[in-house]
C-alpha atoms as a PDB file:
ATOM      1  CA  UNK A   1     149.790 -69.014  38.781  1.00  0.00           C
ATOM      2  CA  UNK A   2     150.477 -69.968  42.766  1.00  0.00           C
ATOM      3  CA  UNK A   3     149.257 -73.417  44.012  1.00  0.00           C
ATOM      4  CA  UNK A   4     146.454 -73.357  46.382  1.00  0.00           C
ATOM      5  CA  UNK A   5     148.681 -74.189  49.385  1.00  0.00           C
ATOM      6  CA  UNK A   6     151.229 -71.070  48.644  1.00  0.00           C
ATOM      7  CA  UNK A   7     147.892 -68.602  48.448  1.00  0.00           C
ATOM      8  CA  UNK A   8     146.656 -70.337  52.106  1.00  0.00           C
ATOM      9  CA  UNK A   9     150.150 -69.744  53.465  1.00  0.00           C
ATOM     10  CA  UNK A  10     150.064 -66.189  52.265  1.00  0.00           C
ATOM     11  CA  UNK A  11     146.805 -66.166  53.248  1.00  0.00           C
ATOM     12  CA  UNK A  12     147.608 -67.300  57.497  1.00  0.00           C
ATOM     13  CA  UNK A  13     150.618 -65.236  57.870  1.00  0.00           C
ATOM     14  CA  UNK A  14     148.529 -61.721  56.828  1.00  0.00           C
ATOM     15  CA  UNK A  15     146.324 -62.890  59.350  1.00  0.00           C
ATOM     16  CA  UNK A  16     148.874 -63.462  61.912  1.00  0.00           C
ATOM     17  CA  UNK A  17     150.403 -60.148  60.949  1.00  0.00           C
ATOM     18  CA  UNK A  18     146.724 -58.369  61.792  1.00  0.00           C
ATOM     19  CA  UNK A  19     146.238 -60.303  64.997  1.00  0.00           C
ATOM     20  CA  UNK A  20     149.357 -59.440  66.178  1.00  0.00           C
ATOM     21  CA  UNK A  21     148.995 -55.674  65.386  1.00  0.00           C
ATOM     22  CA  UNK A  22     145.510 -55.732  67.322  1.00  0.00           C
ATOM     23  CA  UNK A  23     147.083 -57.006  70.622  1.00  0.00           C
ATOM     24  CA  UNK A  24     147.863 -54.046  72.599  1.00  0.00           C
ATOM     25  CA  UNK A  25     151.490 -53.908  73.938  1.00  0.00           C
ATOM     26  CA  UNK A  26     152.585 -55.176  77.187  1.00  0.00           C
ATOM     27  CA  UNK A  27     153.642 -52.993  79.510  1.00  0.00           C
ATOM     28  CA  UNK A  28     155.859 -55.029  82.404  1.00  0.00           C
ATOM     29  CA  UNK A  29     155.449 -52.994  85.926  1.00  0.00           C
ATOM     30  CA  UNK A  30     159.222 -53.257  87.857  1.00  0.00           C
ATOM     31  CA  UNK A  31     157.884 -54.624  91.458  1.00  0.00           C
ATOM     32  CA  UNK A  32     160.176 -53.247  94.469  1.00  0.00           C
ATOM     33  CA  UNK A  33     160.906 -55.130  97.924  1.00  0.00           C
ATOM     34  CA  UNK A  34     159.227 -52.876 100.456  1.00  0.00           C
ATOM     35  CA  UNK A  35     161.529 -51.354 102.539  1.00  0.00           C
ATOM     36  CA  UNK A  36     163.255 -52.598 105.827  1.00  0.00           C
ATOM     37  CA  UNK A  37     162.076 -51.386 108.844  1.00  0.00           C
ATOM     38  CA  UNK A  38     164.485 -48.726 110.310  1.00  0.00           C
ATOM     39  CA  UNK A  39     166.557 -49.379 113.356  1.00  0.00           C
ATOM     40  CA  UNK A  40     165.375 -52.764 114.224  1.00  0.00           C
ATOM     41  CA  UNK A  41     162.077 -52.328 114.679  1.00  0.00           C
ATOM     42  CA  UNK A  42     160.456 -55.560 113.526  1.00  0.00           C
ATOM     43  CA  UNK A  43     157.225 -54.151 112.911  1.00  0.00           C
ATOM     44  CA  UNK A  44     157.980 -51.423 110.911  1.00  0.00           C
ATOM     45  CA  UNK A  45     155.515 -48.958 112.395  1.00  0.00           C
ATOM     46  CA  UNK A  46     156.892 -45.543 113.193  1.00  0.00           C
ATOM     47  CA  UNK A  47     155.841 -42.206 113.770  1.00  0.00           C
ATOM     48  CA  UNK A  48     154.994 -41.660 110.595  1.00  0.00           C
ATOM     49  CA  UNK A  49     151.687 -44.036 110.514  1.00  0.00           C
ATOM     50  CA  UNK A  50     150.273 -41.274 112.936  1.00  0.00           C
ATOM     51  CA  UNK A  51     150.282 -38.605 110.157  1.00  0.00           C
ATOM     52  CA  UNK A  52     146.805 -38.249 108.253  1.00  0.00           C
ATOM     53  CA  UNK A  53     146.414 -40.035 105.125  1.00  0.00           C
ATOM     54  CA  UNK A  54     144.726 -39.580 101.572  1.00  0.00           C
ATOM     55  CA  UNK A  55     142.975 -41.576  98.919  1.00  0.00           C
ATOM     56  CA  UNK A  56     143.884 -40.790  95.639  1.00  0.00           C
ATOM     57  CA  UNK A  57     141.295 -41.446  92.704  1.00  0.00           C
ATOM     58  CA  UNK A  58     142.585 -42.156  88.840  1.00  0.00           C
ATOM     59  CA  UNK A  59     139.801 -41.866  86.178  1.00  0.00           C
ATOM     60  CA  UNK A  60     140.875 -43.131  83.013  1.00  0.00           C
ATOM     61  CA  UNK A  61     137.134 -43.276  81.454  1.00  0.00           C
ATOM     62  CA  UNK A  62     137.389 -41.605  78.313  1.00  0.00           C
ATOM     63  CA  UNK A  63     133.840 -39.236  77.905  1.00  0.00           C
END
């Protein structure tokens, strides 16, 4: 028969094992320097910033 302290060592790693299955995974998101201004222009507004622009919505609510 184990001793008591083998069984509680048993015992905390299962339950290490389960916590560590519950944590979801990380997921690390690469972050990108935003891009230099072309040609100089310090403020990096352009023609470009004239153009219409959007909104775009994501869901991810499960029904």
């Amino acid at each position: 028969m184990l001793d008591a302290w083998i069984i509680e060592e048993i015992r905390r790693r299962e339950e290490a094992q389960r916590q560590n299955e519950r944590r979801p995974a990380v997921l690390e998101v690469p972050l990108h320097e935003p891009p230099r201004p072309p040609n100089g222009n310090e403020q990096g507004r352009s023609d470009e910033q004239d153009t219409p622009r959007g909104v775009v919505i994501i869901d991810f609510s499960v029904s």
